[in-house]
N, C-alpha and C. Protein backbone atom coordinates (compact mmCIF):
# COMPACT_ATOMS: atom_id res chain seq x y z
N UNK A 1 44.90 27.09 -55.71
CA UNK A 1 43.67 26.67 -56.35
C UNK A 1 42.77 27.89 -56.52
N UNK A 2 41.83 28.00 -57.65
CA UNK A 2 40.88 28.87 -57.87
C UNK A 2 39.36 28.53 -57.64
N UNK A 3 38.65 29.48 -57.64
CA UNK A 3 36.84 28.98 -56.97
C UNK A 3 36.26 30.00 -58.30
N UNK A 4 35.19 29.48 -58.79
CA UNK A 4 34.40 30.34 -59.07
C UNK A 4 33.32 30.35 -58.76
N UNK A 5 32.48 31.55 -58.69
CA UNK A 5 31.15 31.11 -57.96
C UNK A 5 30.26 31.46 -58.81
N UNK A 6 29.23 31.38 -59.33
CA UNK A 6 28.30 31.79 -60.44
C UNK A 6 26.49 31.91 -59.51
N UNK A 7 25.97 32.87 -59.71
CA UNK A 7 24.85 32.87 -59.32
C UNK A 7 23.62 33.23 -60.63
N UNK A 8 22.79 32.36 -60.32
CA UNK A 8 21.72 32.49 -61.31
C UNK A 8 20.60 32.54 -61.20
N UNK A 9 19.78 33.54 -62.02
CA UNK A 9 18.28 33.38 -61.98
C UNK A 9 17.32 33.49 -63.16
N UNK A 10 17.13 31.96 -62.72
CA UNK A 10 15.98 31.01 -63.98
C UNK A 10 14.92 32.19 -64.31
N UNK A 11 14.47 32.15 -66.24
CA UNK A 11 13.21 32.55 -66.28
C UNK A 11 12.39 31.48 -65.48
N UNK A 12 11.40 31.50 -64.56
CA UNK A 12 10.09 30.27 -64.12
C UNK A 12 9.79 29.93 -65.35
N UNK A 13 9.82 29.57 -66.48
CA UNK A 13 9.20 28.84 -67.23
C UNK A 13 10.15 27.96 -67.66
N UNK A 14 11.23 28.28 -67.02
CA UNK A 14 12.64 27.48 -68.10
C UNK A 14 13.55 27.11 -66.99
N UNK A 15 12.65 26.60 -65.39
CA UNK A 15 13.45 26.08 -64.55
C UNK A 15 14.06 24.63 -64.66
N UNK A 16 13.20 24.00 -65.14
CA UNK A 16 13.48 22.88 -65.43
C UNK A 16 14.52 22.18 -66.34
N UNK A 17 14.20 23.05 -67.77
CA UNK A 17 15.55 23.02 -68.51
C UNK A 17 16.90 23.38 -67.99
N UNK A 18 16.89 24.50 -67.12
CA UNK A 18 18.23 25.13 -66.51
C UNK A 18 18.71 23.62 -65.53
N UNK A 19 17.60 22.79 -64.74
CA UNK A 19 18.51 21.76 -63.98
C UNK A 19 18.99 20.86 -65.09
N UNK A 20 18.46 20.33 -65.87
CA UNK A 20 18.74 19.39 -67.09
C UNK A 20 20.00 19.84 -67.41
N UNK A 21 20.70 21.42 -68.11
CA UNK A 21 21.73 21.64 -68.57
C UNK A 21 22.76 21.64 -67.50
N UNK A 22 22.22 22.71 -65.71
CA UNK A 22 23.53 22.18 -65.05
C UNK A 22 23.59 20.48 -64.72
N UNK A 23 22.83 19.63 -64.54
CA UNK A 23 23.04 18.17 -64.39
C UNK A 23 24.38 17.57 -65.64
N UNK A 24 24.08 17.78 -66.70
CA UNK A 24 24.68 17.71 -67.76
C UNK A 24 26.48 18.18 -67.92
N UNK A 25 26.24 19.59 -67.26
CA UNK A 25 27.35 20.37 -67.34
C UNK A 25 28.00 19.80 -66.09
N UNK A 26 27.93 19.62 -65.05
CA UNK A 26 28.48 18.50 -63.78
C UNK A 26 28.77 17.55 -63.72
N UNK A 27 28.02 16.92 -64.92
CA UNK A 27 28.76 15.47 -64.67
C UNK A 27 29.65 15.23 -65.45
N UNK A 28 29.90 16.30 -66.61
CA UNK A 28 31.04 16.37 -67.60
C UNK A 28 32.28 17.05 -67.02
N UNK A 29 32.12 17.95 -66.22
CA UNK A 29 32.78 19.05 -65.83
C UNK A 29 33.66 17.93 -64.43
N UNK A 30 33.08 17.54 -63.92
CA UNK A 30 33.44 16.71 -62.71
C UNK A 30 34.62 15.36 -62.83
N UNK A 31 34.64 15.47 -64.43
CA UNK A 31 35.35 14.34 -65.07
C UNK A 31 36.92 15.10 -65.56
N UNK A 32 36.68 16.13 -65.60
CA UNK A 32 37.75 16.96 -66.17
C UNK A 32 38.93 17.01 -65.20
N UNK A 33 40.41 16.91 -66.09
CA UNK A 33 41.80 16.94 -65.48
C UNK A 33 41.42 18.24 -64.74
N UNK A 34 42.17 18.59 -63.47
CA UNK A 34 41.89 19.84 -63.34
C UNK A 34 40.98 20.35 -62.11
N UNK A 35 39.80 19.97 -62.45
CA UNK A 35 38.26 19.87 -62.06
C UNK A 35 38.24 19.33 -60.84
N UNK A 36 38.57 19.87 -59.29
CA UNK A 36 38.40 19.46 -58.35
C UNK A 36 36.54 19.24 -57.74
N UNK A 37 35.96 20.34 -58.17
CA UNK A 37 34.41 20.05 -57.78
C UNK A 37 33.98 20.78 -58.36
N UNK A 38 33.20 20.37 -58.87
CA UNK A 38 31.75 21.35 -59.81
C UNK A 38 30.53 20.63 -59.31
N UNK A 39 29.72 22.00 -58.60
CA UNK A 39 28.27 21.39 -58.15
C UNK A 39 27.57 22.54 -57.95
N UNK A 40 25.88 22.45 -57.94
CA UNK A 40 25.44 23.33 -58.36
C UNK A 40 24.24 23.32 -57.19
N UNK A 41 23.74 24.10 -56.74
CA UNK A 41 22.58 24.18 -55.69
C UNK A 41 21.26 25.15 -56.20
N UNK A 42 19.82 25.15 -55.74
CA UNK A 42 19.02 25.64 -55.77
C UNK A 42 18.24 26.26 -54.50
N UNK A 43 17.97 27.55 -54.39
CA UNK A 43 18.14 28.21 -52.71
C UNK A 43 16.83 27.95 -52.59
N UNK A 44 16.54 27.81 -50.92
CA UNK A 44 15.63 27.41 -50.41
C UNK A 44 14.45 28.02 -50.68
N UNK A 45 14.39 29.52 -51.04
CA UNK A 45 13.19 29.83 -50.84
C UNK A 45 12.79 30.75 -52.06
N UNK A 46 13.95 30.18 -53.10
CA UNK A 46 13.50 30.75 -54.59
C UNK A 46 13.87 29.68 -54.95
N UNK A 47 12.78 29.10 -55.68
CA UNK A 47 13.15 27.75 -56.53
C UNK A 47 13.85 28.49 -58.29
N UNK A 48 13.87 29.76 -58.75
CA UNK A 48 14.89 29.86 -60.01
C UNK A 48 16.09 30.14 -59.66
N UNK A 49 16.25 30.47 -58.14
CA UNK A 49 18.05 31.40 -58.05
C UNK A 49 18.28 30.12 -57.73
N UNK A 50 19.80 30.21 -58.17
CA UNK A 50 20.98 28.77 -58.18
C UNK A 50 22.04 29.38 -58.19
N UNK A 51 22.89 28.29 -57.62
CA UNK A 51 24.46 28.65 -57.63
C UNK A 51 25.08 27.61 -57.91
N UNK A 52 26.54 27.96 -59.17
CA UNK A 52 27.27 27.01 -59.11
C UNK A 52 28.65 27.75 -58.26
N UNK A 53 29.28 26.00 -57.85
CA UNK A 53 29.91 26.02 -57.20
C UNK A 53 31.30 25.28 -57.69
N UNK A 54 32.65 25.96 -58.20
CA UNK A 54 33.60 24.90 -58.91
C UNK A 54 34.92 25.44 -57.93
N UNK A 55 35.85 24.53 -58.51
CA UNK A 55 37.34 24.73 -57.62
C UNK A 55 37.94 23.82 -58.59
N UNK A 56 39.39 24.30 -59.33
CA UNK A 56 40.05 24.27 -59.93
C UNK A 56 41.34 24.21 -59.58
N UNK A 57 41.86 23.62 -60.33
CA UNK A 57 44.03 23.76 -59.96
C UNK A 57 44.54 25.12 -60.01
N UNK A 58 44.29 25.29 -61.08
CA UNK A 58 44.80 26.61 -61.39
C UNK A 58 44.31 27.22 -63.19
N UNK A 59 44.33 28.52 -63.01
CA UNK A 59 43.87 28.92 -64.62
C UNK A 59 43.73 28.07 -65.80
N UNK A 60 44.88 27.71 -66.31
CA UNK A 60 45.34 26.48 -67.31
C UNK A 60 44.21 25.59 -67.15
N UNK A 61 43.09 25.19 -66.03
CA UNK A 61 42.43 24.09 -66.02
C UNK A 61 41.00 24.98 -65.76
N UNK A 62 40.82 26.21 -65.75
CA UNK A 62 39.28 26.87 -65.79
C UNK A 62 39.52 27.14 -67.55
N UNK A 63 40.45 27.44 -68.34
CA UNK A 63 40.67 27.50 -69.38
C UNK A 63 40.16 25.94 -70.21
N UNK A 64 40.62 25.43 -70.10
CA UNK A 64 39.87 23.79 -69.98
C UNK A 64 38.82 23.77 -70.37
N UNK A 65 38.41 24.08 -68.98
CA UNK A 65 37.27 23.51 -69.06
C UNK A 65 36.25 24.83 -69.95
N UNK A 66 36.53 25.83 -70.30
CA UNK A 66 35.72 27.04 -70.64
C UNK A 66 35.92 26.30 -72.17
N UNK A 67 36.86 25.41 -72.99
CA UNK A 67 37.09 25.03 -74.19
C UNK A 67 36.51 23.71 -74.42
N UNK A 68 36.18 23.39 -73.26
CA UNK A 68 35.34 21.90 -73.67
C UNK A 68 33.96 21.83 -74.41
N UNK A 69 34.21 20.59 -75.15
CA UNK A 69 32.83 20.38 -75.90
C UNK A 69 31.30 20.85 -74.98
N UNK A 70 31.57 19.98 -73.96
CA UNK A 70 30.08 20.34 -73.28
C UNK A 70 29.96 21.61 -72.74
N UNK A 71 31.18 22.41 -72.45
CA UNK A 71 31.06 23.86 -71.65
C UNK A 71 30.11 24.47 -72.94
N UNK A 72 30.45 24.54 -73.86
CA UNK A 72 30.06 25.25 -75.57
C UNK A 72 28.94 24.66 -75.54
N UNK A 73 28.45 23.52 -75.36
CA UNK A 73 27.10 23.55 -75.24
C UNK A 73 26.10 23.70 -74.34
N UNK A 74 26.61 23.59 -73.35
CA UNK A 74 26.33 24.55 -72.09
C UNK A 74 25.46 25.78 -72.50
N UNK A 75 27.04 26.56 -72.73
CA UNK A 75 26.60 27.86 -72.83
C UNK A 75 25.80 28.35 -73.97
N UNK A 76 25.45 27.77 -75.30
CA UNK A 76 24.52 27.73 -76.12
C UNK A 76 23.19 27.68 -75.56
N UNK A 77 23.12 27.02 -74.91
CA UNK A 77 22.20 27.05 -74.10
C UNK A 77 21.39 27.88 -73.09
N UNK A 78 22.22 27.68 -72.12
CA UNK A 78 22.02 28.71 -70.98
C UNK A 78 21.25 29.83 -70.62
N UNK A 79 22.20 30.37 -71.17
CA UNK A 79 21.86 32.17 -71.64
C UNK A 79 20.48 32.22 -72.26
N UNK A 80 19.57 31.20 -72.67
CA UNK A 80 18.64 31.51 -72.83
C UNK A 80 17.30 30.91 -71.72
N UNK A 81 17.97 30.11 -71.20
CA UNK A 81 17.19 30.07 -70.04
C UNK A 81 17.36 30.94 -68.37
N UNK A 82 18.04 31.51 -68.25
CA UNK A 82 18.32 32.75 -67.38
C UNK A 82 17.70 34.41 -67.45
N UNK A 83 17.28 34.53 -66.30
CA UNK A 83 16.99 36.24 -66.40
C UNK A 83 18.36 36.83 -66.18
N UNK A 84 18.99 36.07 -65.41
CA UNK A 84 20.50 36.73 -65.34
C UNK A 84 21.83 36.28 -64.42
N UNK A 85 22.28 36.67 -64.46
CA UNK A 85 23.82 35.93 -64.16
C UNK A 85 24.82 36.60 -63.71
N UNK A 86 25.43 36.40 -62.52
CA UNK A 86 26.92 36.55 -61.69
C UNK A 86 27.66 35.98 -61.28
N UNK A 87 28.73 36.06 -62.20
CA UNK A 87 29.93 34.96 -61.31
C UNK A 87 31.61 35.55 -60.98
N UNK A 88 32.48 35.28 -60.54
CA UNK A 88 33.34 35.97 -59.82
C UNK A 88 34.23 34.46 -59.75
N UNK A 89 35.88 34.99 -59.82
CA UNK A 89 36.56 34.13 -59.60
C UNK A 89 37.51 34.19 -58.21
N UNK A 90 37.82 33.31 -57.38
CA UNK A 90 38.27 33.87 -56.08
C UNK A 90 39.55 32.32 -56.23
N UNK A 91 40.43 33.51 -55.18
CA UNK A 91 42.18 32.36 -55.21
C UNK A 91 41.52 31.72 -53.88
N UNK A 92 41.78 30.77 -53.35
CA UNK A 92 41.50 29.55 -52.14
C UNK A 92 42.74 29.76 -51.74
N UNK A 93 42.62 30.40 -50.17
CA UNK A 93 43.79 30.67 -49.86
C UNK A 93 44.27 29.57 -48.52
């Protein structure tokens, strides 16, 4: 199985939109063949940094889901509500 981890940080003016799109992107993403967990957190003592949190079968199904309707609108999105972004893919050993 694969993990990816994504870390993010909201412009403050566009925190709110950023939970709206990951809410959106989780509950689509969570439905997906493949898609063992997708969930997303907000850290305690910065309300814009967030992290998502996913685990996958294997490539063939992060591929998936990177081609799905809602990922594309996702990411239309996104990128404009973020100062910036890190994510990293790790094997679950």
């Amino acid at each position: 199985m694969l993990a990816i981890i994504v870390q993010i940080k909201a412009k403050p003016e566009c925190v709110d939109q950023l939970l709206e799109a990951l809410a959106d992107n989780a509950k689509h993403s969570n439905q997906e063949p493949g898609c063992r967990k997708w969930e997303y957190s907000r850290r305690l003592d910065d309300p814009t940094q967030f992290a998502i949190y996913e685990i996958y079968d294997d490539a063939a199904a992060i591929q998936a889901h990177l081609d799905s309707e809602h990922f594309k609108r996702w990411f239309a999105v996104a990128p404009t509500l973020w100062e910036s972004k890190e994510s990293a893919r790790y094997e679950i050993l």
